[in-house]
Protein backbone atom coordinates (compact mmCIF):
# COMPACT_ATOMS: atom_id res chain seq x y z
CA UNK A 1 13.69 2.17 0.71
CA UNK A 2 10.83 4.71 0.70
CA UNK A 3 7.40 4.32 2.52
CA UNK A 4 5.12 1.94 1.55
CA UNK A 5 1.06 2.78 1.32
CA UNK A 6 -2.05 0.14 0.29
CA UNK A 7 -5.22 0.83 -0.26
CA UNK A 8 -6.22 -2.40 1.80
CA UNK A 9 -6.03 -2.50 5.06
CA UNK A 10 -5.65 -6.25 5.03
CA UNK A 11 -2.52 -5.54 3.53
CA UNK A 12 -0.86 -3.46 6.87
CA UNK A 13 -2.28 -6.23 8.64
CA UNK A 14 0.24 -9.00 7.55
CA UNK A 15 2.43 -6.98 9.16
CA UNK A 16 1.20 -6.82 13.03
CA UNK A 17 0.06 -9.65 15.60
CA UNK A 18 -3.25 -9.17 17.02
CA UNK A 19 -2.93 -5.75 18.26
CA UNK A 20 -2.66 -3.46 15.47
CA UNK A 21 -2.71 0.57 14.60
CA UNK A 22 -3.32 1.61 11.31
CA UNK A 23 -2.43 5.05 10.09
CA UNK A 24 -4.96 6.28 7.43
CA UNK A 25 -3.36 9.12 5.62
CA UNK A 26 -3.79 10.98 2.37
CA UNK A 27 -0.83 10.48 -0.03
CA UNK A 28 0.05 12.79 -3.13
CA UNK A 29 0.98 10.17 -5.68
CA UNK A 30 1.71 12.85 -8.36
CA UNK A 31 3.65 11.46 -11.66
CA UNK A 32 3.96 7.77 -10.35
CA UNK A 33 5.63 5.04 -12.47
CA UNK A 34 4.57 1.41 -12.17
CA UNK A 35 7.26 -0.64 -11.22
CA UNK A 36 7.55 -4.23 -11.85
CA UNK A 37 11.21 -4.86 -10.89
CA UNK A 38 12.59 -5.25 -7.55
CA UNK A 39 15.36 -2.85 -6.22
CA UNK A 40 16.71 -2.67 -2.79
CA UNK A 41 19.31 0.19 -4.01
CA UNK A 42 16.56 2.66 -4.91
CA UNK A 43 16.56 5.70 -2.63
CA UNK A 44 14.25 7.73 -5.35
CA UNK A 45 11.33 7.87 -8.12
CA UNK A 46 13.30 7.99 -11.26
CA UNK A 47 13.68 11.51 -13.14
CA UNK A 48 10.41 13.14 -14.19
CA UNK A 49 8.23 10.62 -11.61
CA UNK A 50 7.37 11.69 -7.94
CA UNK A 51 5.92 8.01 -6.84
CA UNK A 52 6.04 4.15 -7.62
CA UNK A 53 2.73 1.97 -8.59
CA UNK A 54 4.02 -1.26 -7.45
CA UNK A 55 1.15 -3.35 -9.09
CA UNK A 56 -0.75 -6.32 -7.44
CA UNK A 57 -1.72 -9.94 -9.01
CA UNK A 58 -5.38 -10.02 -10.23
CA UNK A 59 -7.81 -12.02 -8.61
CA UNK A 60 -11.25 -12.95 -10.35
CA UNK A 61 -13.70 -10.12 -10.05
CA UNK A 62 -16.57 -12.23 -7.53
CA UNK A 63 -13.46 -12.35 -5.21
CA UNK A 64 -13.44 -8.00 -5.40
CA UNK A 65 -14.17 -6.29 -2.09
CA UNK A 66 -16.59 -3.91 -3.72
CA UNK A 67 -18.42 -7.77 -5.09
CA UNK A 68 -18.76 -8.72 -1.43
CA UNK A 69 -15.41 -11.05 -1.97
CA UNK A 70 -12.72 -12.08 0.18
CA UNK A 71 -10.53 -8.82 0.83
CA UNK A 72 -7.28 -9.37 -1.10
CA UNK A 73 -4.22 -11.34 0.68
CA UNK A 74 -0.70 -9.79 1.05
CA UNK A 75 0.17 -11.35 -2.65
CA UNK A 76 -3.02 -9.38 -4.56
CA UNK A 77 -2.27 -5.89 -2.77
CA UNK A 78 -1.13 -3.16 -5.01
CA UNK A 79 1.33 -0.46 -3.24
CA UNK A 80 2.14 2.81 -3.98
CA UNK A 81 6.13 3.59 -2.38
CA UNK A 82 6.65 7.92 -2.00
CA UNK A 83 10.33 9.14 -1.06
CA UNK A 84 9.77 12.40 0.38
CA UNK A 85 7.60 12.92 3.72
CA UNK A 86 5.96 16.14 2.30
CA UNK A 87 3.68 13.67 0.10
CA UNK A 88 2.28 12.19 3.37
CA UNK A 89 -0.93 13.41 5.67
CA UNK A 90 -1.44 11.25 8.16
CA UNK A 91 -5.43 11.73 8.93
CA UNK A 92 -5.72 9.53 11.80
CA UNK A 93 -5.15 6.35 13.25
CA UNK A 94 -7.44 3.24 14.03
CA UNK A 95 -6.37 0.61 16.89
CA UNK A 96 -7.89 -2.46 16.80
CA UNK A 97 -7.66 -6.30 17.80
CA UNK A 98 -7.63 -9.16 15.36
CA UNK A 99 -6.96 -13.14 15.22
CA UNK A 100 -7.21 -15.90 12.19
C-alpha cells in the first residue's frame, strides 16, 4: 500500500524493461517514521507521522554515487512510501532506453 519514491533512479529502473519513463516529482515527507518491518495491511503512516523512511543496506563509501561508485542496486535503495496524493508534485518526466 501507499506510493513508493527513491532517490535513485536506478532504483525505478528494476522495475521497467528497456524502455522506461521516470517521473521526477517533489514529495513532502513531513513527520516520517523509519520503518524496518514489513506490512502488507498498512493503508497509513501511524498517528502523529505523515510518511515512512523505509531504510536501505549500507554499502562502503568508495562504492557512493557522489565517490564516483557504482550507483546503488535495488537491495541498497532507501524509499520513502506517502499515503495521501496531496504530498506528491510530479515535476516532469524523463523517457529513456536502457540494456545490461
Amino acid at each position: 500500500q501507499g506510493l513508493y519514491f527513491s532517490r535513485y533512479a536506478s532504483k525505478a529502473m528494476h522495475f521497467c524493461d528497456g524502455s522506461c519513463q521516470i517521473i521526477m516529482c517533489k514529495v513532502a515527507l513531513g513527520n516520517s517514521k523509519t520503518e524496518t518491518e514489513e506490512n502488507p495491511e498498512r493503508k497509513a503512516p501511524p498517528d502523529g507521522f505523515h510518511s515512512l523512511t523505509v531504510p536501505g543496506r549500507h554499502f562502503p563509501a568508495e562504492c557512493a554515487p557522489d565517490k564516483g561508485g557504482a550507483v546503488p542496486t535495488r537491495s541498497f535503495a532507501e524509499e520513502f512510501v506517502v499515503f495521501d496524493l496531496a504530498q506528491i508534485l510530479p515535476l516532469y518526466t524523463i523517457d529513456f532506453d536502457w540494456e545490461l
